[in-house]
C-alpha atoms as a PDB file:
ATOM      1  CA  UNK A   1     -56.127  70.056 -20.221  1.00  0.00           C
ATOM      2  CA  UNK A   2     -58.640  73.000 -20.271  1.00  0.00           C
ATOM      3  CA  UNK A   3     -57.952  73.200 -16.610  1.00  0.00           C
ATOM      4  CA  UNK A   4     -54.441  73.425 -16.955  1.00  0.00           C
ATOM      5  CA  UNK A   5     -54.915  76.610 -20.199  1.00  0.00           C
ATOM      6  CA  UNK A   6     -56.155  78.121 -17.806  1.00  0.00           C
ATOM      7  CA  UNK A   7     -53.831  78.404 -14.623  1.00  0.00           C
ATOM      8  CA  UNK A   8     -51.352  78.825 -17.007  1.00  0.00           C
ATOM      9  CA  UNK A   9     -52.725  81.842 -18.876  1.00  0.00           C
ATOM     10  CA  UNK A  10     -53.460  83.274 -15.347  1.00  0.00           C
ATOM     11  CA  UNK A  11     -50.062  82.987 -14.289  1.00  0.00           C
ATOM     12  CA  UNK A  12     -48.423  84.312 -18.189  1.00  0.00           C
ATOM     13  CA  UNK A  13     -50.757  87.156 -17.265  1.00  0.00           C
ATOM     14  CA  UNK A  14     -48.650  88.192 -14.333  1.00  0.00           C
ATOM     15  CA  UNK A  15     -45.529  88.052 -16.016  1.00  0.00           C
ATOM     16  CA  UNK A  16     -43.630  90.077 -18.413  1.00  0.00           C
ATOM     17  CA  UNK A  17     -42.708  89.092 -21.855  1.00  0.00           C
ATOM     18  CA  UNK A  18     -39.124  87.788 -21.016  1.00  0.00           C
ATOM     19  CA  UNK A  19     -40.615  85.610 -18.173  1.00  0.00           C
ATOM     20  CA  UNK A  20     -42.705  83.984 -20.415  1.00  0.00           C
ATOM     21  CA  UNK A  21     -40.034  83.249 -22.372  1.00  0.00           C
ATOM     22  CA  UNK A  22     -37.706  81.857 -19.960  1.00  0.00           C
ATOM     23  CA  UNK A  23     -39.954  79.532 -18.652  1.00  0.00           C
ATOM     24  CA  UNK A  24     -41.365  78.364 -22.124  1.00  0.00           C
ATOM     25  CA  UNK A  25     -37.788  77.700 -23.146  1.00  0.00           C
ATOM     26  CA  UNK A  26     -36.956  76.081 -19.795  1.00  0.00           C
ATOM     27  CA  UNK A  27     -40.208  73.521 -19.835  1.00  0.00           C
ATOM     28  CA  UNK A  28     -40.527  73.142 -23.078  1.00  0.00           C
ATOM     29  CA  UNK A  29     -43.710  74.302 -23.889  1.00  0.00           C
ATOM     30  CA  UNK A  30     -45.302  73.573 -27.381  1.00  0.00           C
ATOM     31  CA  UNK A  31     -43.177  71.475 -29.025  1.00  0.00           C
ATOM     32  CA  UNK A  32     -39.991  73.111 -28.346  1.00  0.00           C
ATOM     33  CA  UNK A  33     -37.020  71.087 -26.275  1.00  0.00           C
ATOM     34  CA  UNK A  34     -36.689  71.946 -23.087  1.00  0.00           C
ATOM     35  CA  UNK A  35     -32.866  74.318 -22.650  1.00  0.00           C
ATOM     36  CA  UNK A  36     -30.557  74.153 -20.272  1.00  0.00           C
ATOM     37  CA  UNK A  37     -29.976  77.004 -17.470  1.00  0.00           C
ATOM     38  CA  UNK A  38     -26.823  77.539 -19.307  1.00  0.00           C
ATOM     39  CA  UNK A  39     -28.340  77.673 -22.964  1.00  0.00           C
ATOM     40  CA  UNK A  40     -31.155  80.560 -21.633  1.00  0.00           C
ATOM     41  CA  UNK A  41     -28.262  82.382 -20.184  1.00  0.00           C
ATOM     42  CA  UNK A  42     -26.542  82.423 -23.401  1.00  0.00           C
ATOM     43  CA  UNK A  43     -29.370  83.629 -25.035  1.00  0.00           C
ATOM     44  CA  UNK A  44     -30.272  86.897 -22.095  1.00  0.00           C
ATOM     45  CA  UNK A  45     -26.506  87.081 -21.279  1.00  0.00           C
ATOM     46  CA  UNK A  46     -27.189  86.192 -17.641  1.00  0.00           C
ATOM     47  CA  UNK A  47     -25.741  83.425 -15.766  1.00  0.00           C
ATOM     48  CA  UNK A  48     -27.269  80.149 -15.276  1.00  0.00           C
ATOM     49  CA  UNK A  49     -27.841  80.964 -11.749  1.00  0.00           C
ATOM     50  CA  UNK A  50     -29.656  84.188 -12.625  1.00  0.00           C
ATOM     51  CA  UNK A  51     -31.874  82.082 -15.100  1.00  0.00           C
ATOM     52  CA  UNK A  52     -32.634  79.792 -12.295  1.00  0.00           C
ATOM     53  CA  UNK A  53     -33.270  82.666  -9.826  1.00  0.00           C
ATOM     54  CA  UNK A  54     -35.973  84.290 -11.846  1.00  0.00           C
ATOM     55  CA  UNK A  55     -37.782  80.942 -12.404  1.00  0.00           C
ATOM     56  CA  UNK A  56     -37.737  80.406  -8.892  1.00  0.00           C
ATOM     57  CA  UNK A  57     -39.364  84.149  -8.493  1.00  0.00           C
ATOM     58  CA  UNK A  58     -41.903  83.554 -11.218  1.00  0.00           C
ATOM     59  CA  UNK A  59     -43.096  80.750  -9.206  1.00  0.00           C
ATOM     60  CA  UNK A  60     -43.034  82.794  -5.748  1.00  0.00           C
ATOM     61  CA  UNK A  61     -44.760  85.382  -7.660  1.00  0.00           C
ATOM     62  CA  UNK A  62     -47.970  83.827  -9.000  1.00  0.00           C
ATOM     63  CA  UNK A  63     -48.221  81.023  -6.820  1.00  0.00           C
ATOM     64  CA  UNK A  64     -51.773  83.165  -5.579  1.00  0.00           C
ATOM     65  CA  UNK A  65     -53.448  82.637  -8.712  1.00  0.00           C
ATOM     66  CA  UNK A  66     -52.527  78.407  -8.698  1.00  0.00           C
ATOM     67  CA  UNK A  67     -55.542  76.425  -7.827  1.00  0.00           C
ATOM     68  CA  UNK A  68     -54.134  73.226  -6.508  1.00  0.00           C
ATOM     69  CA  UNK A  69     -57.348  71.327  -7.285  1.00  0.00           C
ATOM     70  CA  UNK A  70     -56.237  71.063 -11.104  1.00  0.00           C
ATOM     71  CA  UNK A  71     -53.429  68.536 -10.093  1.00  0.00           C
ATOM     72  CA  UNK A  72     -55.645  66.477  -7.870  1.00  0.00           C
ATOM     73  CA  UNK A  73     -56.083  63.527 -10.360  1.00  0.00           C
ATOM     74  CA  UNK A  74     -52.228  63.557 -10.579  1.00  0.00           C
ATOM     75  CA  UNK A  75     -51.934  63.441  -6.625  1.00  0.00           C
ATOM     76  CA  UNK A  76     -54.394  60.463  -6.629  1.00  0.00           C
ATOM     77  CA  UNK A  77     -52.750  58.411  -8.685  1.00  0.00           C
ATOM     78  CA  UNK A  78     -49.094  59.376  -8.063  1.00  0.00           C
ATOM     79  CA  UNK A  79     -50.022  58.275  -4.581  1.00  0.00           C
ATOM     80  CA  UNK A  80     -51.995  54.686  -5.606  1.00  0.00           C
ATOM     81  CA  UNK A  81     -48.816  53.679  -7.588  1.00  0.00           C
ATOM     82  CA  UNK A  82     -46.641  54.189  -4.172  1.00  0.00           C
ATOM     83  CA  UNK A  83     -46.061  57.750  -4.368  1.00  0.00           C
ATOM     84  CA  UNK A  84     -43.511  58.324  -6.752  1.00  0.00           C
ATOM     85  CA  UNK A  85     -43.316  58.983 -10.326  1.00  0.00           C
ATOM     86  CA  UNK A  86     -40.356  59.229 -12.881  1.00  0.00           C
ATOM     87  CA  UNK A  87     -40.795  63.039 -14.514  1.00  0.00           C
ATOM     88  CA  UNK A  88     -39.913  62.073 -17.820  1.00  0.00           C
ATOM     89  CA  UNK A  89     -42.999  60.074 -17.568  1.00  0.00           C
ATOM     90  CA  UNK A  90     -45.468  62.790 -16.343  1.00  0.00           C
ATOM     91  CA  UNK A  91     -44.313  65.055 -19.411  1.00  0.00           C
ATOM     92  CA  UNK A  92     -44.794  62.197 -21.911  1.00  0.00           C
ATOM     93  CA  UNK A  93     -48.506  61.267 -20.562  1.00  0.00           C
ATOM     94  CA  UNK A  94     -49.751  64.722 -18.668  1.00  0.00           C
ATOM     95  CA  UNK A  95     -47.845  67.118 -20.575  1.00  0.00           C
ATOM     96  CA  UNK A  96     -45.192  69.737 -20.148  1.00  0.00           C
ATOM     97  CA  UNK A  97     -46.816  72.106 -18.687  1.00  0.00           C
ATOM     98  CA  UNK A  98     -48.217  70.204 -15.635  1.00  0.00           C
ATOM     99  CA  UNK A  99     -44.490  69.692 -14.520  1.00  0.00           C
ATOM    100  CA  UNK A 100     -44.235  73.170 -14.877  1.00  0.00           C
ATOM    101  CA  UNK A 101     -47.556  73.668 -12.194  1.00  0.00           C
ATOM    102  CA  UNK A 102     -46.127  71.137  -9.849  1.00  0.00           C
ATOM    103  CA  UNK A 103     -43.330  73.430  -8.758  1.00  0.00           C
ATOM    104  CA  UNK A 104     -46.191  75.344  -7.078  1.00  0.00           C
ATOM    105  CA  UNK A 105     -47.980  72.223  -5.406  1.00  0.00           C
ATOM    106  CA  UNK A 106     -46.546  71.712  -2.067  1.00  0.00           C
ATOM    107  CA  UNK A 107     -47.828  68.279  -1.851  1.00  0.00           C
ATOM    108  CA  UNK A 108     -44.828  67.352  -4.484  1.00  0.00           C
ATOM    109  CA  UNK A 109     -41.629  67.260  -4.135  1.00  0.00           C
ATOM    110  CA  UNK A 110     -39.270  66.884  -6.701  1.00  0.00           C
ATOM    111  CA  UNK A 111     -35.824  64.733  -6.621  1.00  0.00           C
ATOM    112  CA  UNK A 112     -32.779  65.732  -8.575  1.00  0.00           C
ATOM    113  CA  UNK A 113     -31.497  64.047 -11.145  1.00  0.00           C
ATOM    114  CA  UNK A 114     -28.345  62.113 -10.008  1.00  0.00           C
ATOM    115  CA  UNK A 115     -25.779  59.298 -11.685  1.00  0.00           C
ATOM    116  CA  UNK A 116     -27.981  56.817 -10.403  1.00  0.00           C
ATOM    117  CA  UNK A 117     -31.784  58.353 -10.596  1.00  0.00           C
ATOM    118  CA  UNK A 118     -33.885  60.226 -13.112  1.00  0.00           C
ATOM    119  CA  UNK A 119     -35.338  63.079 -12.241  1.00  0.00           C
ATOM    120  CA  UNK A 120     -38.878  61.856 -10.473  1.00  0.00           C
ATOM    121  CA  UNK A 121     -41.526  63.234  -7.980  1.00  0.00           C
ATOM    122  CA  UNK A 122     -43.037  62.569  -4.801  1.00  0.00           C
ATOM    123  CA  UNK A 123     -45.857  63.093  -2.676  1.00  0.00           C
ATOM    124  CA  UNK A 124     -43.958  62.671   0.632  1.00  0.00           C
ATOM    125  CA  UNK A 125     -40.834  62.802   1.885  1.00  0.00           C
ATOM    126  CA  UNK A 126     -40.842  59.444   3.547  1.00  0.00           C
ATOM    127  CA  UNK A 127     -41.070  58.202  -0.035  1.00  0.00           C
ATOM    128  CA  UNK A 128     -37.879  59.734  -1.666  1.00  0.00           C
ATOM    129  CA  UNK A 129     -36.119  57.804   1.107  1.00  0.00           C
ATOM    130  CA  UNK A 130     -37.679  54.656   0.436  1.00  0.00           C
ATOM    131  CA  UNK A 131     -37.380  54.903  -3.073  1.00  0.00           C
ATOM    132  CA  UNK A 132     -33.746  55.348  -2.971  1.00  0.00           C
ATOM    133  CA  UNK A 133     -33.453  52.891   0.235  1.00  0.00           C
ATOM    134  CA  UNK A 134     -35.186  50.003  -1.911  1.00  0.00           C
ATOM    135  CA  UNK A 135     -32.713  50.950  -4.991  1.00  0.00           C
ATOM    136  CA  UNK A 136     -29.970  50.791  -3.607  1.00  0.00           C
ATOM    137  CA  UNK A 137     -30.429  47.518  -1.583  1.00  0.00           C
ATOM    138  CA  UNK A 138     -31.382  46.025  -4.993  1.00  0.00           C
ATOM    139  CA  UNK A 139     -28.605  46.937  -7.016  1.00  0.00           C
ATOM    140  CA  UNK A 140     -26.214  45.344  -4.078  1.00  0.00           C
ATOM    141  CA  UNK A 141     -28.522  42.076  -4.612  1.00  0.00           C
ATOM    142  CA  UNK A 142     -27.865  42.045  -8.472  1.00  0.00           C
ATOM    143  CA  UNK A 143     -24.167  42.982  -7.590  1.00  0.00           C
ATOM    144  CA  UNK A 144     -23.720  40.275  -5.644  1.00  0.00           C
ATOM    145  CA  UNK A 145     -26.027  37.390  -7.003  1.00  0.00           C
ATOM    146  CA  UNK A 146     -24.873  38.182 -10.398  1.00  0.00           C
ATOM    147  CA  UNK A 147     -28.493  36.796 -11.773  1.00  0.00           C
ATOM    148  CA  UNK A 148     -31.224  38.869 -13.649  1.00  0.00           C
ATOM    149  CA  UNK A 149     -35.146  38.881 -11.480  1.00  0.00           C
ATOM    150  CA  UNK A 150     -38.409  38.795 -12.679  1.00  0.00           C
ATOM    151  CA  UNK A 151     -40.756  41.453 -11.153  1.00  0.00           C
ATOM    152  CA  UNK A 152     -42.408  39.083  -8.886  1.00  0.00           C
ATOM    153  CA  UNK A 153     -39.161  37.946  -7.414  1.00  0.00           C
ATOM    154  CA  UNK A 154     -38.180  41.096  -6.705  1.00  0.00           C
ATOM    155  CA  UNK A 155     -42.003  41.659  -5.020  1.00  0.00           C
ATOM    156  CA  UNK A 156     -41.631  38.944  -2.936  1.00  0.00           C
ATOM    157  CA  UNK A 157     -37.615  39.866  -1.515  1.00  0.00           C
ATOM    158  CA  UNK A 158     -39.082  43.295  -0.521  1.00  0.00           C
ATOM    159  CA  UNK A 159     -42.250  42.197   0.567  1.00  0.00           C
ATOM    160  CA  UNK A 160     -44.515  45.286  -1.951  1.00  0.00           C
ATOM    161  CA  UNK A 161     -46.758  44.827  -4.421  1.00  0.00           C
ATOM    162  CA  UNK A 162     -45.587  44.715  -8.205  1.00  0.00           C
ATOM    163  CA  UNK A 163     -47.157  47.740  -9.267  1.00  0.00           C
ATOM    164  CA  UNK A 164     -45.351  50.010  -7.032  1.00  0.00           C
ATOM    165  CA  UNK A 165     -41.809  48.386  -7.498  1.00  0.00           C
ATOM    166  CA  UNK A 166     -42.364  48.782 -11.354  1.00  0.00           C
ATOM    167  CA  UNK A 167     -42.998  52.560 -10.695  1.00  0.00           C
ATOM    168  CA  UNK A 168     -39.943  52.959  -8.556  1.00  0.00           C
ATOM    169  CA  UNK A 169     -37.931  50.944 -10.886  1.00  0.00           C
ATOM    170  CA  UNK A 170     -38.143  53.270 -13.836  1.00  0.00           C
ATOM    171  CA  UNK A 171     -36.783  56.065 -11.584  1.00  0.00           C
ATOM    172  CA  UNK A 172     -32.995  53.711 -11.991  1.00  0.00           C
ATOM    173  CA  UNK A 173     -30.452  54.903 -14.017  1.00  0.00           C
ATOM    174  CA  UNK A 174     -28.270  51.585 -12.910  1.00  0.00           C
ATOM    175  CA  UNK A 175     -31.056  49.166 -13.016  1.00  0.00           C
ATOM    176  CA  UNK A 176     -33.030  48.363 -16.062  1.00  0.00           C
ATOM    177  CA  UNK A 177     -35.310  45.691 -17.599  1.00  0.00           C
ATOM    178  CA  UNK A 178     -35.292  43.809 -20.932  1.00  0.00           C
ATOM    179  CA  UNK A 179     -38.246  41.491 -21.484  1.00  0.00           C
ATOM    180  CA  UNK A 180     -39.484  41.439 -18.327  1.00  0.00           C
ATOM    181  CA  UNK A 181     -36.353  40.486 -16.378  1.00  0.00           C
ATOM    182  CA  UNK A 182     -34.439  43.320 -14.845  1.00  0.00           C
ATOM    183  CA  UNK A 183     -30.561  43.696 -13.974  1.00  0.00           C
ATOM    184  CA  UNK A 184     -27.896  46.263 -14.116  1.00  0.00           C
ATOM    185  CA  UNK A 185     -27.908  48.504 -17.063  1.00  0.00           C
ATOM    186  CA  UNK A 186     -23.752  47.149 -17.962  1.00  0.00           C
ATOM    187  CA  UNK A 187     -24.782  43.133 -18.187  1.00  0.00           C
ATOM    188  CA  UNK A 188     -25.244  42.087 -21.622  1.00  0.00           C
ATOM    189  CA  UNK A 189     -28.852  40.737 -20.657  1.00  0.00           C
ATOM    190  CA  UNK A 190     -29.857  43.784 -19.816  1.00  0.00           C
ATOM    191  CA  UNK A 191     -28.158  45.950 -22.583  1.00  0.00           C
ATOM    192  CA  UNK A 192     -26.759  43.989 -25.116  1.00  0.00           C
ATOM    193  CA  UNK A 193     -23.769  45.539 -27.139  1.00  0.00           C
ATOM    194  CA  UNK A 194     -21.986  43.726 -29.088  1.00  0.00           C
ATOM    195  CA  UNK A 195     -22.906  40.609 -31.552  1.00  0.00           C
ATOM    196  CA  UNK A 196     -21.513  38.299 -29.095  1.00  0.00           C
ATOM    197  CA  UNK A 197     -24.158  39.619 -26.214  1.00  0.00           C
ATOM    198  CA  UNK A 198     -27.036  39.053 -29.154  1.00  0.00           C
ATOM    199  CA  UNK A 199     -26.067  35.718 -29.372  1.00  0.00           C
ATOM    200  CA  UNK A 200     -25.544  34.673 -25.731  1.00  0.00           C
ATOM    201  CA  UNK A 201     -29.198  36.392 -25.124  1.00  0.00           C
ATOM    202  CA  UNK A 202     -30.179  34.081 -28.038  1.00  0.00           C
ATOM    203  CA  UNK A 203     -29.058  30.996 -26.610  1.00  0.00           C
ATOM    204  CA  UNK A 204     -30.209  32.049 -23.132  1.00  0.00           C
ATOM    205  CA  UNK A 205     -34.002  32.326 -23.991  1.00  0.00           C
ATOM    206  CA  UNK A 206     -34.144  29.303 -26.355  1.00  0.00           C
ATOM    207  CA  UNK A 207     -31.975  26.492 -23.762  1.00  0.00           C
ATOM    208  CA  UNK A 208     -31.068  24.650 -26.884  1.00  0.00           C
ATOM    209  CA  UNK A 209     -27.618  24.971 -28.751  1.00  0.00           C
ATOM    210  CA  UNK A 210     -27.459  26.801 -32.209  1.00  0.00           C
ATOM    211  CA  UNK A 211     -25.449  26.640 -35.578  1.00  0.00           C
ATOM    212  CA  UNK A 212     -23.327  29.863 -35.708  1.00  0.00           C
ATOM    213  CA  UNK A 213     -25.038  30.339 -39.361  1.00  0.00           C
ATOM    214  CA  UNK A 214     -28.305  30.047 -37.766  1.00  0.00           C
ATOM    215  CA  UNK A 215     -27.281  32.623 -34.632  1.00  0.00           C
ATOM    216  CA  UNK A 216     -26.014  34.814 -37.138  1.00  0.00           C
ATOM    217  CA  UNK A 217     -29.242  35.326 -39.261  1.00  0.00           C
ATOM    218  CA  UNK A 218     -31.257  36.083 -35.487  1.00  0.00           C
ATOM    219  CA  UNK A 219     -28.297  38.084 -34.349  1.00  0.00           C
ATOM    220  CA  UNK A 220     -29.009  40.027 -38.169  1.00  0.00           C
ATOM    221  CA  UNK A 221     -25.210  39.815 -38.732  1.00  0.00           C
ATOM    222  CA  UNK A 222     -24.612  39.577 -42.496  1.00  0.00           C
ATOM    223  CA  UNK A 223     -20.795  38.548 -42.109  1.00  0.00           C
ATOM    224  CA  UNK A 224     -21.282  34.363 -40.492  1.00  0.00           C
ATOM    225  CA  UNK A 225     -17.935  34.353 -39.771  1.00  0.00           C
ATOM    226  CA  UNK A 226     -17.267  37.179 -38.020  1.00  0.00           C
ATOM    227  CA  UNK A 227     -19.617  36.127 -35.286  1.00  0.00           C
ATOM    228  CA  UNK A 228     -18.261  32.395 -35.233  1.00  0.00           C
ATOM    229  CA  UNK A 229     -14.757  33.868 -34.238  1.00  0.00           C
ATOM    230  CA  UNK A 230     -16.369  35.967 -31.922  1.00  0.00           C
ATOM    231  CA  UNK A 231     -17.562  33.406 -29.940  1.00  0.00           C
ATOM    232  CA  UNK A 232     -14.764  30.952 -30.109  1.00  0.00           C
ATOM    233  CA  UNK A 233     -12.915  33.672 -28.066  1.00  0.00           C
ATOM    234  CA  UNK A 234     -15.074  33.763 -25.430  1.00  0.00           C
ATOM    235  CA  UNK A 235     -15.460  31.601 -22.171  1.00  0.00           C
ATOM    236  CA  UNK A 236     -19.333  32.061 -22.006  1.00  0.00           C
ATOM    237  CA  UNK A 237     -19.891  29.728 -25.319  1.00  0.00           C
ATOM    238  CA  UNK A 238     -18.928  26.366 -25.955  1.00  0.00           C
ATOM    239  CA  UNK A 239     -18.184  24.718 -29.875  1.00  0.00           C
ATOM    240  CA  UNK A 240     -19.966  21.676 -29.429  1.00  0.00           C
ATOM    241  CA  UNK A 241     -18.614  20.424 -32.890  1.00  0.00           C
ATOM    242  CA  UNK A 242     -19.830  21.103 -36.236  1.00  0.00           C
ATOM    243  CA  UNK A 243     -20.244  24.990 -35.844  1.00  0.00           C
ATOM    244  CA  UNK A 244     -22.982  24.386 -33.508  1.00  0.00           C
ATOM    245  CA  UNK A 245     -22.385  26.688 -29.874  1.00  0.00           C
ATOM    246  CA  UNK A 246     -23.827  25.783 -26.503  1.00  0.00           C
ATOM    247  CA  UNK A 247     -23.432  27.714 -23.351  1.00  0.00           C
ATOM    248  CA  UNK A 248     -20.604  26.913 -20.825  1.00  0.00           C
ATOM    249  CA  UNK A 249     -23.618  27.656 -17.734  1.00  0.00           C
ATOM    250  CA  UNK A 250     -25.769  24.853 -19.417  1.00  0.00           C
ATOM    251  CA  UNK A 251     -22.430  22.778 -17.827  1.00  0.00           C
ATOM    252  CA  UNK A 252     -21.378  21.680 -21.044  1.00  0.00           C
ATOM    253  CA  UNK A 253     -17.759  20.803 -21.212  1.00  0.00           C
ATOM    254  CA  UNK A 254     -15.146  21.776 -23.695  1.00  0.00           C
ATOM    255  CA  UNK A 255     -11.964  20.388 -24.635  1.00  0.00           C
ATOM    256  CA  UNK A 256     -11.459  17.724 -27.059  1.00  0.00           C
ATOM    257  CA  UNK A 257     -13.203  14.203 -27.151  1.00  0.00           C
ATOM    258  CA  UNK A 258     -10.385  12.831 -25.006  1.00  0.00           C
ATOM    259  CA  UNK A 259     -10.741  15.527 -22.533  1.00  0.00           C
ATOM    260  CA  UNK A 260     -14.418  15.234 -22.111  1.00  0.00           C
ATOM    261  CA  UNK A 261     -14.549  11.915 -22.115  1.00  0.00           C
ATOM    262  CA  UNK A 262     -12.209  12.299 -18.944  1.00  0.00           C
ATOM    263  CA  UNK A 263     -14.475  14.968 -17.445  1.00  0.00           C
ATOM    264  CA  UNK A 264     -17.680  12.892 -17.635  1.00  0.00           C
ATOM    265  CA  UNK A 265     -15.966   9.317 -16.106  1.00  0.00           C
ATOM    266  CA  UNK A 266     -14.810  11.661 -13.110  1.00  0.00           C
ATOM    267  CA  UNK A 267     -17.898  12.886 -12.835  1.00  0.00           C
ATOM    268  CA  UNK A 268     -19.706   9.671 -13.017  1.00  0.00           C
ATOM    269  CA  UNK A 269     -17.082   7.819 -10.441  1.00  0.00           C
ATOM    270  CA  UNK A 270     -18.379   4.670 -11.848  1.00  0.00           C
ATOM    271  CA  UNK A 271     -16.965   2.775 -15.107  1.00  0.00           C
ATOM    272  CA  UNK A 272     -19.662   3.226 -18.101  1.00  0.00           C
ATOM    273  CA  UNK A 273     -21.040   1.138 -20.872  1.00  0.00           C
ATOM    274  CA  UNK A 274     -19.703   2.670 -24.374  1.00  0.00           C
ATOM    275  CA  UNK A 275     -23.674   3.409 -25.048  1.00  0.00           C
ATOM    276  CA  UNK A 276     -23.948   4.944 -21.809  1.00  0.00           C
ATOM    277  CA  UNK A 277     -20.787   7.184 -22.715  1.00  0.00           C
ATOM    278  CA  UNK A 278     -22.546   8.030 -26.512  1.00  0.00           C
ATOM    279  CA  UNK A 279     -25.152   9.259 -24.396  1.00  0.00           C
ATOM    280  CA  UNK A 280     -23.317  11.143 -22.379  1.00  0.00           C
ATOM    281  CA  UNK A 281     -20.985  12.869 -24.740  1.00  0.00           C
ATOM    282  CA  UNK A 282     -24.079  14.254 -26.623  1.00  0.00           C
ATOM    283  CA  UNK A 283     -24.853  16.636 -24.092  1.00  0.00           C
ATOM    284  CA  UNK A 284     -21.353  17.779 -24.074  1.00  0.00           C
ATOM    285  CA  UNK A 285     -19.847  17.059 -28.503  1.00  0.00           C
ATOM    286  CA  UNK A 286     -21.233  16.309 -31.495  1.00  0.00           C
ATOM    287  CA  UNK A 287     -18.709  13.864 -32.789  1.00  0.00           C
ATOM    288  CA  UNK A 288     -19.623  10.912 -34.203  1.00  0.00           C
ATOM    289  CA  UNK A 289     -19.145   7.388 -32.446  1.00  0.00           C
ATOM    290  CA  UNK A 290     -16.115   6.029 -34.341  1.00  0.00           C
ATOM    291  CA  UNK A 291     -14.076   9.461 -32.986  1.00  0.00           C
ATOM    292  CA  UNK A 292     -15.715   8.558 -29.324  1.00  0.00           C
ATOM    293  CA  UNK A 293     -14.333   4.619 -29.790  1.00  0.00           C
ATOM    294  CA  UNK A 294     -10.905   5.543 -31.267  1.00  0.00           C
ATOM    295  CA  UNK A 295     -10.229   8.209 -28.300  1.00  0.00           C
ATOM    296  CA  UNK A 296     -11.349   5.479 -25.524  1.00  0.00           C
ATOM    297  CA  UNK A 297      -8.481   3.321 -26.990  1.00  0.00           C
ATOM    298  CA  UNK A 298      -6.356   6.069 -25.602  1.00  0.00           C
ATOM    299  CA  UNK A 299      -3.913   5.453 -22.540  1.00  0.00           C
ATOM    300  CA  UNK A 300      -5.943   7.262 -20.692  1.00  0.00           C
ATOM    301  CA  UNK A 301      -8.759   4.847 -20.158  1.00  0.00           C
ATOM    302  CA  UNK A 302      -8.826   1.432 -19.192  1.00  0.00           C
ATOM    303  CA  UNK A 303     -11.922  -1.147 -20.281  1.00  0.00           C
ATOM    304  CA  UNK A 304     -13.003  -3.797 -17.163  1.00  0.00           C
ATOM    305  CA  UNK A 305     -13.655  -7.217 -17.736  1.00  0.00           C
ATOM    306  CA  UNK A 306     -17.651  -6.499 -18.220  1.00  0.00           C
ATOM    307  CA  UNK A 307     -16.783  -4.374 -21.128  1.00  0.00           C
ATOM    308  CA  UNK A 308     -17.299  -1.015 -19.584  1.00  0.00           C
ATOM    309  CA  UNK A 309     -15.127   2.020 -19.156  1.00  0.00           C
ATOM    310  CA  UNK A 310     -13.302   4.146 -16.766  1.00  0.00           C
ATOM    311  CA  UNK A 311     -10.641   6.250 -16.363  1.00  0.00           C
ATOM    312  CA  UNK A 312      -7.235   6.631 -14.727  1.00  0.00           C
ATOM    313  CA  UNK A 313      -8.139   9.571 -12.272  1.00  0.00           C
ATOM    314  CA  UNK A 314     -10.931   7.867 -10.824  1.00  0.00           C
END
């Protein structure tokens, strides 16, 4: 940090007072928010551009008195974590006023902020393009798989070590990561929204089917109800019976006891025991036997001579 003091007083010592000011307001320095171009116009009564244009010759102007060997440390290990690093991050952890000094480095380079990148730096150009290269091949991966990754999965599609990938994976403004698995930003996994996302994440990490009382109180949703009807609307969640909810992905079945009943013998393709069938319909309804014995006297089904059960569609 004392290194840093003191390029920077060199360089306020070459400018005038309004310089100063334009690039403390445009950085940030202190603990001031950084402005826009447009907000530091408003202020001088320039344009943004003009703003912009006299950063760019404060820069040009005192880049003589910038000794590059107070960013080495940065450069080091920028370039051990694969070469790029989101900016946001080198403000929180280096400080303001080194992003400010790396505009007169030319071993970085930094990369606009775009709809589907932060703002990050590099410390070659073959990077940027592999950054952006190994982005956007991933996000077509999630698009099309539809499934979240863990970091190592990802390591071993691209063939790169973790560390690196984690470091380029920061700089996505599409891609993001919730408890160590990462997706697009939109899924519900990845940015859950709604009560109805809280609960399917729920269900999702615990693989075990939940009273919609008992989802509510994890979900921290005071009105029970609310939530049940939530979920009774939507295809992701099945009512097992007795307000309990399962996930349709777990390949539970829904429908009535008739209509599951009907959906396991097809399965099956082989007539079943009426134990084998209690066991069965467990995975699917919570119903008690008698409703499972009075829906097999249905039409539907037909009992062979060893007492066992199958259906019509078979």
């Amino acid at each position: 940090m004392k290194e840093t003091e003191k390029v920077l007083e060199k360089i306020f010592s070459k400018i005038n007072e309004k310089e100063r000011d334009i690039v403390s307001l445009r950085f940030g320095f202190g603990k001031e928010k950084e402005k826009s171009l447009e907000e530091i116009g408003e202020k001088y009564k320039i344009s943004r551009e003009r703003v912009r244009q006299i950063i760019e010759k404060i820069i040009k102007k005192t880049k003589d008195v910038f000794d590059p060997k107070v960013l080495n440390p940065l450069f080091e290990e920028i370039n051990s974590q694969g070469g790029a690093k989101i900016e946001d991050e080198i403000k929180s952890e280096k400080g303001k006023e080194v992003v400010f000094l790396l505009y007169f480095d030319p071993r970085f380079e930094r990369v606009k902020k775009t709809k589907n990148y932060f703002s990050f730096w590099v410390t070659n150009k073959e990077v940027k393009e592999k950054v952006k290269k190994f982005l956007s091949q991933l996000e077509k991966i999630f698009e099309k798989e539809k499934k979240t990754l863990i970091l190592k999965e990802i390591a071993q599609i691209f063939k790169e070590k973790e560390g690196v990938l984690k470091e380029y994976l920061k700089i996505s403004r599409v891609i993001g990561e919730r408890e160590g698995v990462f997706g697009l930003k939109i899924w519900p996994e990845i940015s859950p929204k709604t009560a109805r996302d809280k609960a399917y994440l729920i269900l999702k990490k615990i693989q075990k089917p939940l009273h919609f009382r008992e989802l509510a109180k994890l979900c921290q949703i005071k009105e029970e109800r609310t939530l049940h009807n939530a979920l009774i609307k939507h295809d992701d969640f099945v009512l097992m019976g007795r307000g309990i909810y399962g996930l349709k992905e777990w390949g539970i079945y829904n429908g009535t006891t008739k209509d599951v009943l009907i959906k396991i013998l097809k399965e099956k393709r082989k007539p079943l025991s009426k134990e084998e069938i209690l066991e069965e319909i467990k995975k699917h309804k919570l119903v008690k036997p008698s409703t499972v014995f009075a829906a097999l006297i249905r039409k539907e089904f037909k009992k062979n001579p060893e007492g066992k059960y199958t259906v019509e569609e078979i």
